[in-house]
N, C-alpha and C. Protein backbone atom coordinates (compact mmCIF):
# COMPACT_ATOMS: atom_id res chain seq x y z
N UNK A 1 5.61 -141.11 38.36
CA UNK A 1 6.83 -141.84 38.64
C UNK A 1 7.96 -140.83 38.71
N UNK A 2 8.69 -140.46 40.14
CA UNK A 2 9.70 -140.22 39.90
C UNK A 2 10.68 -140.20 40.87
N UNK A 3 11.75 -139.81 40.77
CA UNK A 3 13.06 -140.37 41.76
C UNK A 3 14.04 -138.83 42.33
N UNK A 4 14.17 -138.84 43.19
CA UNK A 4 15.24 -137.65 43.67
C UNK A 4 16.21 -137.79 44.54
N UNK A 5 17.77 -137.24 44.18
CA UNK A 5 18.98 -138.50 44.86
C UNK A 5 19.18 -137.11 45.82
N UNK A 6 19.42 -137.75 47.13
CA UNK A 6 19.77 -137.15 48.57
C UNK A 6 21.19 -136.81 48.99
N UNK A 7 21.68 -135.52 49.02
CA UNK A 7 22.69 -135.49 49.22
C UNK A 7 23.20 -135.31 51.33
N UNK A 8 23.94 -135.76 51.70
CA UNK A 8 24.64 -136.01 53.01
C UNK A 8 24.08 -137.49 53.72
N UNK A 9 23.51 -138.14 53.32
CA UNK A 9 22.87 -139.23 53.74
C UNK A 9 23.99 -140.58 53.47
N UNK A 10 24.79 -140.54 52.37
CA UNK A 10 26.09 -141.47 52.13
C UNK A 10 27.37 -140.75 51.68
N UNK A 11 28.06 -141.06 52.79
CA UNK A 11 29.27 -140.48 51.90
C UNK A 11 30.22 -140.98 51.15
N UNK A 12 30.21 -142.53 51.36
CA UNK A 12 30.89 -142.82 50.12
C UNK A 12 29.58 -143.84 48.77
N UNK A 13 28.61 -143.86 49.33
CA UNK A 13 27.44 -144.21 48.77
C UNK A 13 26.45 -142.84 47.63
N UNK A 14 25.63 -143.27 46.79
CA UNK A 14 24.60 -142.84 46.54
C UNK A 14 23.22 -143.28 46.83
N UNK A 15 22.59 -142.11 47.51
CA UNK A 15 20.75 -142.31 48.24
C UNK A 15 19.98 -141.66 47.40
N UNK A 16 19.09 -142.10 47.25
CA UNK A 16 17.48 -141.47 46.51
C UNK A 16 16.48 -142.15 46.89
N UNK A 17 15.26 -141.58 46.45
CA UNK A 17 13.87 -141.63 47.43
C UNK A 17 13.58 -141.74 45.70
N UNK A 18 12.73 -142.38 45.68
CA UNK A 18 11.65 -143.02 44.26
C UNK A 18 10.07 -143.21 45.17
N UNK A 19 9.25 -142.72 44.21
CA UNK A 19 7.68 -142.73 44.25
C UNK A 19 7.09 -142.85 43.34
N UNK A 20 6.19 -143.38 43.14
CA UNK A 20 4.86 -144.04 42.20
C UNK A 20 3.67 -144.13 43.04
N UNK A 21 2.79 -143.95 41.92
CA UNK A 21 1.18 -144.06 42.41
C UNK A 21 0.86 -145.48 42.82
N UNK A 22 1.61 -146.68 41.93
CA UNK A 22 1.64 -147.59 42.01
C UNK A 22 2.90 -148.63 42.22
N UNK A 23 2.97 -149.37 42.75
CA UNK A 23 3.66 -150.25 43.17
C UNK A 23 5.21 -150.48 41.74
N UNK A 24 4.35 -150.60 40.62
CA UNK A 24 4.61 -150.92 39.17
C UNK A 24 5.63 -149.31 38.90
N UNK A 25 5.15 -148.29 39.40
CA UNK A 25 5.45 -147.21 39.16
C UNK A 25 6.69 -146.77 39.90
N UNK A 26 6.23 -146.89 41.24
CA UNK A 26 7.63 -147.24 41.85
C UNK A 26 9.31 -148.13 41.78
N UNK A 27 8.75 -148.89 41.50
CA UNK A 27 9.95 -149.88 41.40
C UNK A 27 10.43 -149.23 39.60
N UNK A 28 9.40 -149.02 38.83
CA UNK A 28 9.68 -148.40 37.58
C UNK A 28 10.91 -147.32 37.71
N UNK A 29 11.03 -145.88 38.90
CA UNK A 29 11.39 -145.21 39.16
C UNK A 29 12.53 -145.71 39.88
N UNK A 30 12.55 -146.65 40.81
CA UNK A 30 14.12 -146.54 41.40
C UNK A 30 14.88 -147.36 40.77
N UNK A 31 14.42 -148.14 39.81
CA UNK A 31 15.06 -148.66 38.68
C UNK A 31 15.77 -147.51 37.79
N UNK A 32 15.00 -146.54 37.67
CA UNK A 32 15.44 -145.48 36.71
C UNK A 32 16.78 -144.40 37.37
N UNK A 33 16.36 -144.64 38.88
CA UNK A 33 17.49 -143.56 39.79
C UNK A 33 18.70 -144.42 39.67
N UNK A 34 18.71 -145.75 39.67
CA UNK A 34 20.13 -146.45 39.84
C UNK A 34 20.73 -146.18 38.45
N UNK A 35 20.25 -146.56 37.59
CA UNK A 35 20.56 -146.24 36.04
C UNK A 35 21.25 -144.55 36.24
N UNK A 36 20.63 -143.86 36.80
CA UNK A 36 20.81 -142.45 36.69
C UNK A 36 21.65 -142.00 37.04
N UNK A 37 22.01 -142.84 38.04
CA UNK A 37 23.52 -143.31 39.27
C UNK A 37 24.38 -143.55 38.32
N UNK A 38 24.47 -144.44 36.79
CA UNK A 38 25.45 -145.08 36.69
C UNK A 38 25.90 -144.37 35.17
N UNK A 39 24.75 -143.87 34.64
CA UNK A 39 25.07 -142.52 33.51
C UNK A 39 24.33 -141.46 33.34
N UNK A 40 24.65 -140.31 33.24
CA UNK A 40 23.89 -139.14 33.36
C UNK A 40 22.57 -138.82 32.03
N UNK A 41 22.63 -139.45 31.02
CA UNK A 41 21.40 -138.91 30.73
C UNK A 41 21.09 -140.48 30.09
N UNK A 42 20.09 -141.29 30.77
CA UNK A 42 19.12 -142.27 30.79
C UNK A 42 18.67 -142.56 29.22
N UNK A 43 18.22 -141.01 28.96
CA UNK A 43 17.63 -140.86 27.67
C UNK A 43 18.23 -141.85 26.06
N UNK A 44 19.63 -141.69 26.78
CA UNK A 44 20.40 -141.79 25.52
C UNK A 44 20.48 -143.91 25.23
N UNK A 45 20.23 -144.33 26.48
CA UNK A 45 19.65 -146.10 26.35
C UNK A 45 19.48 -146.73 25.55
N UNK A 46 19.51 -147.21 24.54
CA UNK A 46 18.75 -147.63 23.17
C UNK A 46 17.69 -148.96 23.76
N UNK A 47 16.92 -149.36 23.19
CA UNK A 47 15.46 -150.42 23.48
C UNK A 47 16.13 -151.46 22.87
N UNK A 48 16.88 -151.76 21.84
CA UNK A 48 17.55 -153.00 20.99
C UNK A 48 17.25 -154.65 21.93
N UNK A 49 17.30 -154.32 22.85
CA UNK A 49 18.15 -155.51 23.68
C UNK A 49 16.64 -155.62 24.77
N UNK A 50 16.43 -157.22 24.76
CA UNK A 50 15.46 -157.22 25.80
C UNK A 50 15.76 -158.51 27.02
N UNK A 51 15.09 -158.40 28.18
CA UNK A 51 15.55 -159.18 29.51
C UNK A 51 14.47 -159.92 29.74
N UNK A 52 14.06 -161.05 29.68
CA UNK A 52 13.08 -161.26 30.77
C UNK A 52 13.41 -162.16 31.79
N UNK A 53 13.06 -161.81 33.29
CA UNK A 53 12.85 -162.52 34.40
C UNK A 53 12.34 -162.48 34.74
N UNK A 54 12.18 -163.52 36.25
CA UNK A 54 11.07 -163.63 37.39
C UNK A 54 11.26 -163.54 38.48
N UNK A 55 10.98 -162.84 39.24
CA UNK A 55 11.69 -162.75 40.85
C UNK A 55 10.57 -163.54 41.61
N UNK A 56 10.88 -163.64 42.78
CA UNK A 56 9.67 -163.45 44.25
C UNK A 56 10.44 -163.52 45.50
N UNK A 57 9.80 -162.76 46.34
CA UNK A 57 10.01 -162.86 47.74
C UNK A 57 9.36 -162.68 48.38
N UNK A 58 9.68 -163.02 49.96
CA UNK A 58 8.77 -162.91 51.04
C UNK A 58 8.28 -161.62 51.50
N UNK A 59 8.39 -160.10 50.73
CA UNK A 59 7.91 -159.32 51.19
C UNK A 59 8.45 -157.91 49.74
N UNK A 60 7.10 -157.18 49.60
CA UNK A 60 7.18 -155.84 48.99
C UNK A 60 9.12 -155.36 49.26
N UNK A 61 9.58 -154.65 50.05
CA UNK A 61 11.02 -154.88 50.24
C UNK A 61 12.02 -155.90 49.21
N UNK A 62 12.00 -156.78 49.38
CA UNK A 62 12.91 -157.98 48.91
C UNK A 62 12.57 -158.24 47.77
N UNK A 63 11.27 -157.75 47.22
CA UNK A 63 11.08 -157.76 46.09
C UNK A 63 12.00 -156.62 45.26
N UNK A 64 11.81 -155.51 45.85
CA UNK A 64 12.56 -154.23 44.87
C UNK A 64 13.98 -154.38 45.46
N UNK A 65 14.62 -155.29 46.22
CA UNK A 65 15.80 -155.24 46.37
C UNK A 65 16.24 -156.24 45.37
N UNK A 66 15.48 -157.09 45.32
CA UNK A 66 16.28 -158.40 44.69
C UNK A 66 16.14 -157.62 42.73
N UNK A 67 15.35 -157.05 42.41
CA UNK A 67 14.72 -156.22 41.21
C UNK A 67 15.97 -155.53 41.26
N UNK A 68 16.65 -154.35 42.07
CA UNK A 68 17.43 -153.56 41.36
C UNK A 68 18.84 -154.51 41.62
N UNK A 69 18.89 -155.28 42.29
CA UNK A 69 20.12 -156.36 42.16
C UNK A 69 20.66 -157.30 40.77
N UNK A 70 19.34 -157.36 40.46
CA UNK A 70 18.91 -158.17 38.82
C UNK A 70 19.67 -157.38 38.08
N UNK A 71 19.11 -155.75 37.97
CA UNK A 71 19.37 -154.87 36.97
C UNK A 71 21.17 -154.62 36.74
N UNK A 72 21.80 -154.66 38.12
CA UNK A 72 23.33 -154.53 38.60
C UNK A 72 24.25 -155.58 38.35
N UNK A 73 23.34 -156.64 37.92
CA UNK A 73 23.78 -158.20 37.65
C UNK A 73 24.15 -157.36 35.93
N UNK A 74 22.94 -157.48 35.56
CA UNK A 74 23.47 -156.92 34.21
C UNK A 74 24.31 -156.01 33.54
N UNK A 75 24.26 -155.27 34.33
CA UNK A 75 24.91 -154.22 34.13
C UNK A 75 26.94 -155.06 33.95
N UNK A 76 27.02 -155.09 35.18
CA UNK A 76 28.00 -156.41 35.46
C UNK A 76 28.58 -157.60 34.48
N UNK A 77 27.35 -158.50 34.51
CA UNK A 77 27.82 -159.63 33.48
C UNK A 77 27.70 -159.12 32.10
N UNK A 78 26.51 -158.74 31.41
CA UNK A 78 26.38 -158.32 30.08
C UNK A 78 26.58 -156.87 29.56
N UNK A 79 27.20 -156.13 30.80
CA UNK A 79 27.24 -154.67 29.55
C UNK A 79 25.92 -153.99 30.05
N UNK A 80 25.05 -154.21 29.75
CA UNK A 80 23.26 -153.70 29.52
C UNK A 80 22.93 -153.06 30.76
N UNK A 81 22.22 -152.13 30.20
CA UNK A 81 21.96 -150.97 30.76
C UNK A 81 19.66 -150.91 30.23
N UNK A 82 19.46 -150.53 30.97
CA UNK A 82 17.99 -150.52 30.79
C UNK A 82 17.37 -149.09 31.37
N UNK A 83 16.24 -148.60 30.00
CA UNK A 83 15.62 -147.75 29.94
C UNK A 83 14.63 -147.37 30.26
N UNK A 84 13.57 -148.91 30.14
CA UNK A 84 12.14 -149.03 30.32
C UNK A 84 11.66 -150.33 30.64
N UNK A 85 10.93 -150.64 31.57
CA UNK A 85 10.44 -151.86 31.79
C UNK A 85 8.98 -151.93 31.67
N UNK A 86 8.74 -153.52 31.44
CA UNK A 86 6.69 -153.58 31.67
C UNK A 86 7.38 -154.87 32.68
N UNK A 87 6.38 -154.45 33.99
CA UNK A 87 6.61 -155.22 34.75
C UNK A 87 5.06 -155.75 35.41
N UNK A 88 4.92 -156.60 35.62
CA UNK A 88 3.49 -157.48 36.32
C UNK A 88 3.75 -157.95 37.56
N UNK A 89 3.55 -157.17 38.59
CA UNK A 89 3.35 -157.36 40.31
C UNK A 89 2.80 -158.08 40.65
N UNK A 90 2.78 -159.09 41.77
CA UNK A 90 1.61 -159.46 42.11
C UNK A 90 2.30 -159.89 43.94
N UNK A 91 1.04 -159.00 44.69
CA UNK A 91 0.84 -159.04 46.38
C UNK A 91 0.77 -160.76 46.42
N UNK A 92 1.02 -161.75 47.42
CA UNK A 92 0.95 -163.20 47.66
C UNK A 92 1.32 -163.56 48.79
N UNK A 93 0.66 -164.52 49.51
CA UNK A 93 0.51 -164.89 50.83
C UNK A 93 1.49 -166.30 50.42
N UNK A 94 2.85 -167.04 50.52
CA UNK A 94 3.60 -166.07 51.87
C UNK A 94 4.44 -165.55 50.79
N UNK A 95 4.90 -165.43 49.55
CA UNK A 95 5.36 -164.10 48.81
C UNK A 95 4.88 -163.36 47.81
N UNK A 96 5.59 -162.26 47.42
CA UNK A 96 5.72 -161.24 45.92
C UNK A 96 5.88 -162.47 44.78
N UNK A 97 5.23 -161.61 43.94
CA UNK A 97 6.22 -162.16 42.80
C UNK A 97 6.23 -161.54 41.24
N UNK A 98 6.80 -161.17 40.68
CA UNK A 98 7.08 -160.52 39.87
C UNK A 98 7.96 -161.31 38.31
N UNK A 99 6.94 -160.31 37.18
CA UNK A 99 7.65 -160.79 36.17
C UNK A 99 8.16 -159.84 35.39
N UNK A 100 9.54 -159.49 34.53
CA UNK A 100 10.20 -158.31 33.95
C UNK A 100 10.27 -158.58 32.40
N UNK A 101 10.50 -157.64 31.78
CA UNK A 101 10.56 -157.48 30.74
C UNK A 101 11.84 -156.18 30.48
N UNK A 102 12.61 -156.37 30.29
CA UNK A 102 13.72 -154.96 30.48
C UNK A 102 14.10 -154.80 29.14
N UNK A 103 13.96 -153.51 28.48
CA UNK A 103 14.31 -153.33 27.24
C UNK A 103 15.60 -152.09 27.65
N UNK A 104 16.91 -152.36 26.95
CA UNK A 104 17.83 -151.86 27.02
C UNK A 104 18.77 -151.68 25.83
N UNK A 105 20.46 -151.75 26.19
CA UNK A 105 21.41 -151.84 24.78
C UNK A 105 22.31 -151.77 25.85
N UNK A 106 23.66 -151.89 25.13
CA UNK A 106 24.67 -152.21 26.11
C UNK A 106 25.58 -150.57 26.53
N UNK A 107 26.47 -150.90 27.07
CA UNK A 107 27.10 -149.75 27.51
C UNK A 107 27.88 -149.49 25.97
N UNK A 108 27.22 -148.02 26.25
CA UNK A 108 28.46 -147.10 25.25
C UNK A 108 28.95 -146.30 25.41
N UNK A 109 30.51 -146.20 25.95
CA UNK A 109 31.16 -144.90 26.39
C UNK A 109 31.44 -143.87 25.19
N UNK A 110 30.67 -143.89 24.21
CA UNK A 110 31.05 -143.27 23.10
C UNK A 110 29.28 -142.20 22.72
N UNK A 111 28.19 -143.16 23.50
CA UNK A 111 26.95 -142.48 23.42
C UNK A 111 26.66 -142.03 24.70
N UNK A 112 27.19 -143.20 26.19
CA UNK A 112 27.31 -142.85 27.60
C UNK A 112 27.53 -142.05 28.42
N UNK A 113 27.78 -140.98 29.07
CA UNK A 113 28.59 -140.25 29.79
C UNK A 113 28.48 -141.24 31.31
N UNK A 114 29.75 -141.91 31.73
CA UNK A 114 29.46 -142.57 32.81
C UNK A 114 29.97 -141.49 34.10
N UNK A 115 29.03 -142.27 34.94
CA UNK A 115 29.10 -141.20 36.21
C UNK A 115 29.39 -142.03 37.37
N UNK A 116 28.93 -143.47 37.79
CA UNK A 116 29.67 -143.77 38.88
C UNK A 116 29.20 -145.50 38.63
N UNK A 117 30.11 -146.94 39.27
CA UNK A 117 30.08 -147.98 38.81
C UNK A 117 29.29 -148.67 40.36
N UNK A 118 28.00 -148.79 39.60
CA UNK A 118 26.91 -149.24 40.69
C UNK A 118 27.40 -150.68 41.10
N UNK A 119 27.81 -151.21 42.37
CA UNK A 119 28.14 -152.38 42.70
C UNK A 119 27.08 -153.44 43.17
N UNK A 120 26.32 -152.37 44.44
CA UNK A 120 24.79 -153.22 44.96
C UNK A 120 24.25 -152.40 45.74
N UNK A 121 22.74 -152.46 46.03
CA UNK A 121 22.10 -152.12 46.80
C UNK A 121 22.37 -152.90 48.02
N UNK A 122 22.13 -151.58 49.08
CA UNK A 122 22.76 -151.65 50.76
C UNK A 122 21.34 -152.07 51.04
N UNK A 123 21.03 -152.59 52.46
CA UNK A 123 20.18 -152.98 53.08
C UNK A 123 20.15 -151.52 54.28
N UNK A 124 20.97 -150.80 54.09
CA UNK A 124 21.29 -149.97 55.27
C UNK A 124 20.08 -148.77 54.85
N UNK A 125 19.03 -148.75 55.71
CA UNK A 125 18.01 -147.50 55.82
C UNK A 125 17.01 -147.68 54.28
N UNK A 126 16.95 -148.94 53.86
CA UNK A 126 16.49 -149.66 52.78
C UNK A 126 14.74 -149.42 53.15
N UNK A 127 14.07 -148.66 52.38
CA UNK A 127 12.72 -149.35 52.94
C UNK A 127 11.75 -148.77 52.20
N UNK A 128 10.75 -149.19 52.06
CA UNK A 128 9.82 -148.95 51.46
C UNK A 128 8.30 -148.78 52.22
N UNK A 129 7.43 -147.46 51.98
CA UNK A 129 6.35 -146.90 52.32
C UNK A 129 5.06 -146.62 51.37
N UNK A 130 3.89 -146.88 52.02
CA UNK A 130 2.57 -146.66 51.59
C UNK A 130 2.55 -145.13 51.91
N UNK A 131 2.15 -144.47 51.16
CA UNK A 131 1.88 -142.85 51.24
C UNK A 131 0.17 -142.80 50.96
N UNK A 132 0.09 -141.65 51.22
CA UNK A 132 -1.22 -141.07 51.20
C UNK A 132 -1.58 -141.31 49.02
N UNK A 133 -0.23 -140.84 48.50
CA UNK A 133 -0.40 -140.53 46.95
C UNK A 133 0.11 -141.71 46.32
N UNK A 134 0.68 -142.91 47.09
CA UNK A 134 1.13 -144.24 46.60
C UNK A 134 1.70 -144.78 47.08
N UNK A 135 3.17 -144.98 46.79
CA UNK A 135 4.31 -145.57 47.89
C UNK A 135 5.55 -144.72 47.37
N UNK A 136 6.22 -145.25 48.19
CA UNK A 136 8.05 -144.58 48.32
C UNK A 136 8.71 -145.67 48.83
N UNK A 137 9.96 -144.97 48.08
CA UNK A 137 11.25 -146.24 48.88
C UNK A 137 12.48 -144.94 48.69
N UNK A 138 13.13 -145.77 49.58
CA UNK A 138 14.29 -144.67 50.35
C UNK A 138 14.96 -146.21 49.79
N UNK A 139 16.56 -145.41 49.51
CA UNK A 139 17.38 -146.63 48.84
C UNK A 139 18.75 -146.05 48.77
N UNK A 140 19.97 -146.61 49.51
CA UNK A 140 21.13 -146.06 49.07
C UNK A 140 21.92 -146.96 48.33
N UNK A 141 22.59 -146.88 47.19
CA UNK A 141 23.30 -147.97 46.80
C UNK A 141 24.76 -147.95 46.85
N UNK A 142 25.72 -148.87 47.00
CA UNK A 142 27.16 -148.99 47.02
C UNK A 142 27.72 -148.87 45.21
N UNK A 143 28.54 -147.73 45.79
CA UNK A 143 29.50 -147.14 44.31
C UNK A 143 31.11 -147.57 44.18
């Protein structure tokens, strides 16, 4: 699992490319790049605080869009910020659907170093790929 943010691709945006072996792994990772977007060391997160939801949509895509939209909701309404997820995928004819578990703690500008105020994921050059070693998603989000 891991994530690497692209520089000249947005200029008033932030882009990164996230990969996993697995589907679970992926979305694990660009979950972790937006977070990464919004304070510089992830590490510092506390687990205290837990989320659960359920998404689905009509396609792999809309699934990890509507997923890091969830996470930006929170961020937003409650403060919370998230470190680590267990998440349960599941492929479905005619959608995704997905269940979360988000363990987090809230914002602390006192444990935080904030770096930029994630608003939403763009649809612009949004997408997600099967690779030879798993999948990828290319993702820019609005700052």
């Amino acid at each position: 699992m891991q994530y690497r943010f692209l520089k000249d691709v947005a200029i008033a945006d932030v882009a990164f490319v996230a990969e996993g072996r697995t589907v679970s792994e992926l979305f694990k990772a660009a979950a972790m790049a937006v977070t990464n977007a919004m304070i510089r060391d992830v590490g510092t997160i506390g687990q205290g605080v837990v989320r659960a939801f359920d998404l689905e949509a009509p396609g792999i895509e809309m699934l990890l869009y509507g997923f890091l939209q969830e996470l930006i909701f929170y961020k937003d309404a409650e403060r919370l910020l998230f470190g680590s997820y267990e998440l349960a995928i599941e492929e479905g004819v005619p959608a995704w659907r997905m269940q979360v578990r988000a363990f987090g703690g809230e914002i602390d500008p006192e444990k935080h170093e904030m770096l930029a105020d994630v608003k939403a994921v763009s649809l612009h050059r949004f997408s997600i790929q099967r690779t030879t070693g798993g999948w990828k998603a290319s993702v820019i989000i609005d700052v």
